[in-house]
Protein backbone atom coordinates (compact mmCIF):
# COMPACT_ATOMS: atom_id res chain seq x y z
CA UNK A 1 -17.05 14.16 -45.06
CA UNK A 2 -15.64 10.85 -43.94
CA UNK A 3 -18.03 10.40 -40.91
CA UNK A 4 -20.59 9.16 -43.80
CA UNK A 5 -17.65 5.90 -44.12
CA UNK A 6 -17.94 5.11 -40.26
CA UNK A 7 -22.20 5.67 -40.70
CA UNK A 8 -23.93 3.35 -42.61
CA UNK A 9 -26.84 4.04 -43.95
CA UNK A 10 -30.08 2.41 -42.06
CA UNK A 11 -27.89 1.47 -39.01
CA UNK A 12 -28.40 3.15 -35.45
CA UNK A 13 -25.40 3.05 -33.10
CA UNK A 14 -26.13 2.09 -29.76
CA UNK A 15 -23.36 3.34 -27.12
CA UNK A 16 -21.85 1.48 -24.45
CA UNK A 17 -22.16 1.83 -20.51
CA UNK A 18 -20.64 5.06 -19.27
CA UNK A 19 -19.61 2.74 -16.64
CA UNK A 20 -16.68 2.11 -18.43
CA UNK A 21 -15.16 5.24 -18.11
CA UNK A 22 -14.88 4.94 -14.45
CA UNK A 23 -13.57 1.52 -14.73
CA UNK A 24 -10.98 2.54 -17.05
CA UNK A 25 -9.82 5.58 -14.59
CA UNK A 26 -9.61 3.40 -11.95
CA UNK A 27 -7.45 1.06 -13.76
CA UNK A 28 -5.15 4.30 -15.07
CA UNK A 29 -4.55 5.39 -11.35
CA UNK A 30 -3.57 2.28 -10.70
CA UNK A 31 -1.10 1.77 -13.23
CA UNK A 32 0.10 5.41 -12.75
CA UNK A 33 0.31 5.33 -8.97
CA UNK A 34 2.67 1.74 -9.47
CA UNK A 35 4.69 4.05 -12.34
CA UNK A 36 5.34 7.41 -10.17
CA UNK A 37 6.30 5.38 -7.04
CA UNK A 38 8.60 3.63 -9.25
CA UNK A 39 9.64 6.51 -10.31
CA UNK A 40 9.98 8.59 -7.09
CA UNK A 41 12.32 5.95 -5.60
CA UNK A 42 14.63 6.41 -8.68
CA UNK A 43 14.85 9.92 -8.33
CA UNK A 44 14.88 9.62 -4.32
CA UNK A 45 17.91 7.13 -4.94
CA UNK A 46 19.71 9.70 -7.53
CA UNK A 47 18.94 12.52 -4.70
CA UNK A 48 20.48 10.65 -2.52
CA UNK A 49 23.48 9.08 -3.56
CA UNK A 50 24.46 11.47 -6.35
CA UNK A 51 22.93 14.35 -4.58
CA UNK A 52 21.05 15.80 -7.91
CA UNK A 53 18.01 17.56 -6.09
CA UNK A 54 16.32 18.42 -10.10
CA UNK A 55 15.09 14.81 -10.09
CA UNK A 56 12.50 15.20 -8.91
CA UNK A 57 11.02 16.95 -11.75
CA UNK A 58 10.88 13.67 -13.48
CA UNK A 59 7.04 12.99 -11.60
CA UNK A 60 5.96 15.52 -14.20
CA UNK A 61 6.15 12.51 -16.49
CA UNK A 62 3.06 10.61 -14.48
CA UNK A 63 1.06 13.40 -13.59
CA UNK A 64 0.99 14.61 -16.99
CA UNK A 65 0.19 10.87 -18.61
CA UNK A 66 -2.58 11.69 -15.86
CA UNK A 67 -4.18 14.34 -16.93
CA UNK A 68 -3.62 13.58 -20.88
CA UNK A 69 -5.64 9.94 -20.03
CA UNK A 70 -8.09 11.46 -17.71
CA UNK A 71 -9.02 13.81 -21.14
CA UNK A 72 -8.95 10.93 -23.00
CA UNK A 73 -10.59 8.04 -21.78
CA UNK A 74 -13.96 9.68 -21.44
CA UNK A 75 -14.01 10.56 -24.85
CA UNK A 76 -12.80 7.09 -26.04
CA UNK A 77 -15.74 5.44 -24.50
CA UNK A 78 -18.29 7.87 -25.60
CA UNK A 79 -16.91 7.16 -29.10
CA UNK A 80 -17.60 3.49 -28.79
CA UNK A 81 -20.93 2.08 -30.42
CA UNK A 82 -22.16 -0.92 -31.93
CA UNK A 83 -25.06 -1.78 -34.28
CA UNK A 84 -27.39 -4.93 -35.12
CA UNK A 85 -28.62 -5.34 -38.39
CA UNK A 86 -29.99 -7.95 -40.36
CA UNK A 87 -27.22 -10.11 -41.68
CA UNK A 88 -24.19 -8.09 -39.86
CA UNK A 89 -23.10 -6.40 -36.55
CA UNK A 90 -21.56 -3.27 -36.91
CA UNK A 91 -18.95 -1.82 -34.42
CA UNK A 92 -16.71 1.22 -34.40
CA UNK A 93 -14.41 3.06 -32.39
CA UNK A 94 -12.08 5.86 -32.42
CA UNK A 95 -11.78 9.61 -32.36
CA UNK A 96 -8.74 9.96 -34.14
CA UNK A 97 -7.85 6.99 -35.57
CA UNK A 98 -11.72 5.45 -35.93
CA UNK A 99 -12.46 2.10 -36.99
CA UNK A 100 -15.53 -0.11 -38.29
CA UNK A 101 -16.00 -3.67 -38.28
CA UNK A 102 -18.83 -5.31 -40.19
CA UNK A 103 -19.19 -8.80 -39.04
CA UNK A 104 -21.79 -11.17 -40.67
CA UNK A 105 -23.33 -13.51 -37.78
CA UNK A 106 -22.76 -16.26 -40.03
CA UNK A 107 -19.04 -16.25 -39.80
CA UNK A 108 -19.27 -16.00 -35.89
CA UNK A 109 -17.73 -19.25 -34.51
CA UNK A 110 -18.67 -18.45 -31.07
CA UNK A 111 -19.65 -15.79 -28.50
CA UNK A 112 -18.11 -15.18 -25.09
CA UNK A 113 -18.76 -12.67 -22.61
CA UNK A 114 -16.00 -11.37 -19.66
CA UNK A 115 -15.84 -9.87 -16.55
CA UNK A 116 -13.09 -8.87 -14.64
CA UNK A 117 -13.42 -7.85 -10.63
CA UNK A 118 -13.42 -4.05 -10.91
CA UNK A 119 -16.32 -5.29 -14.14
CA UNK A 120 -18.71 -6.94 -11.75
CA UNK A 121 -18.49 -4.15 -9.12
CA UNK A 122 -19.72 -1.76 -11.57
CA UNK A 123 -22.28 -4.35 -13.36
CA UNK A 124 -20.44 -4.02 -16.52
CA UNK A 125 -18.92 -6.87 -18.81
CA UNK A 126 -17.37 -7.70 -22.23
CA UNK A 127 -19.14 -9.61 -25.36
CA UNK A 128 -16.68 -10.95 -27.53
CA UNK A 129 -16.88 -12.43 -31.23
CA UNK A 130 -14.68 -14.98 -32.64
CA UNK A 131 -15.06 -15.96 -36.36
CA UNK A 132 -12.77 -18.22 -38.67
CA UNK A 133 -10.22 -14.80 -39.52
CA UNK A 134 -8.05 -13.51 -36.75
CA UNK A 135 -8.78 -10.60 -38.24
CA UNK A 136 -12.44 -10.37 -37.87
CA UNK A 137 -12.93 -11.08 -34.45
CA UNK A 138 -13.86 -8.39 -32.45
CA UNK A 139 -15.60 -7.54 -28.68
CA UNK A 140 -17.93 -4.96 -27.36
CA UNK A 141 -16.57 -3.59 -24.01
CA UNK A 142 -18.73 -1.75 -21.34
CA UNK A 143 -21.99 -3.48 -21.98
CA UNK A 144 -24.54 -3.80 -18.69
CA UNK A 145 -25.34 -7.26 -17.42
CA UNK A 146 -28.29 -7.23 -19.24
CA UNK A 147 -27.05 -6.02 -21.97
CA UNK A 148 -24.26 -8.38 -22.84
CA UNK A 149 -26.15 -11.33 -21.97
CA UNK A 150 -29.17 -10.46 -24.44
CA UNK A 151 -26.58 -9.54 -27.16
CA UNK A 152 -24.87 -13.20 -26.54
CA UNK A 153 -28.24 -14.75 -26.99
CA UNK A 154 -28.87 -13.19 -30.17
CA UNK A 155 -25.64 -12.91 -31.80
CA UNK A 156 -24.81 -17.08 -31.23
CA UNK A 157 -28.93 -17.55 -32.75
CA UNK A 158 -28.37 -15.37 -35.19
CA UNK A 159 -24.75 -17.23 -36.16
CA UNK A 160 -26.38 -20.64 -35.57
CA UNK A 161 -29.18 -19.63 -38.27
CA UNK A 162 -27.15 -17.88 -40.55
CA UNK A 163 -24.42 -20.43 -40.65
CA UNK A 164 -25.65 -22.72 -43.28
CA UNK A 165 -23.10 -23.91 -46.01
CA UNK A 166 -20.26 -23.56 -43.77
């Protein structure tokens, strides 16, 4: 089975904040409230200038990106983990489409953590990885205060020990 690829052996995933899934919905309505208004005045316009009443039918479009998201998101989150182990730190992601960094801390060039406002209402932010690749760098969404600022500490010691030769 390929869930032995995205499960190293001798690594324990830890998951990220449920929180997230909240802040993420909240975020969707949002962005789907601005998107059916948008699209309610275009059909209200077409009712009422070309007088084409079936328009309406066209908030189906939001309301099902609504419900397909509101499905979704929860089970994006819950499939969200991340892993410290010796030399590297492991994340993954994905349900469908899954994916797995390995990153060793000695190619981390630094370690930031975010927080936007809806973040810091729900005590929630983002720890981040940069390393020399584009490709390698990488961030851990959802983490609790706490959380994020103990895995900053340890990933930017672990980098700053690790580092040597570079």
């Amino acid at each position: 089975m390929t869930d032995e690829l995205f499960n190293p052996a001798g690594v324990t995933f830890k998951p990220i904040s449920m929180k997230l899934i909240t802040v993420r919905i909240l975020g969707l309505l949002a962005g789907i409230a601005v998107f059916a208004l948008a699209l309610g005045g275009f059909a209200g316009a077409m009712m009422c200038t070309q007088g084409i009443p079936w328009f309406w039918f066209l908030e189906i479009v939001p309301i099902g990106l609504l419900v397909w998201q509101l499905w979704l998101i929860p089970r994006q989150v819950k499939a969200w983990g991340y892993a410290e182990s010796e030399r590297d730190l492991f994340l993954r992601r994905g349900i469908m489409f899954k994916k797995m960094w390995a990153i060793p801390y000695g190619r981390m060039q630094f370690v930031d953590v975010q927080q936007g406002p809806i973040d810091r209402i729900f005590g929630i932010a983002q720890v981040s990885m940069k390393t020399a690749s584009t490709e390698s760098a990488a961030s851990i969404p959802g983490l609790d205060h706490a959380e994020a600022d103990r895995l900053r500490q340890i990933l930017t010691a672990r980098g700053e020990s690790l580092r040597a030769g570079l």
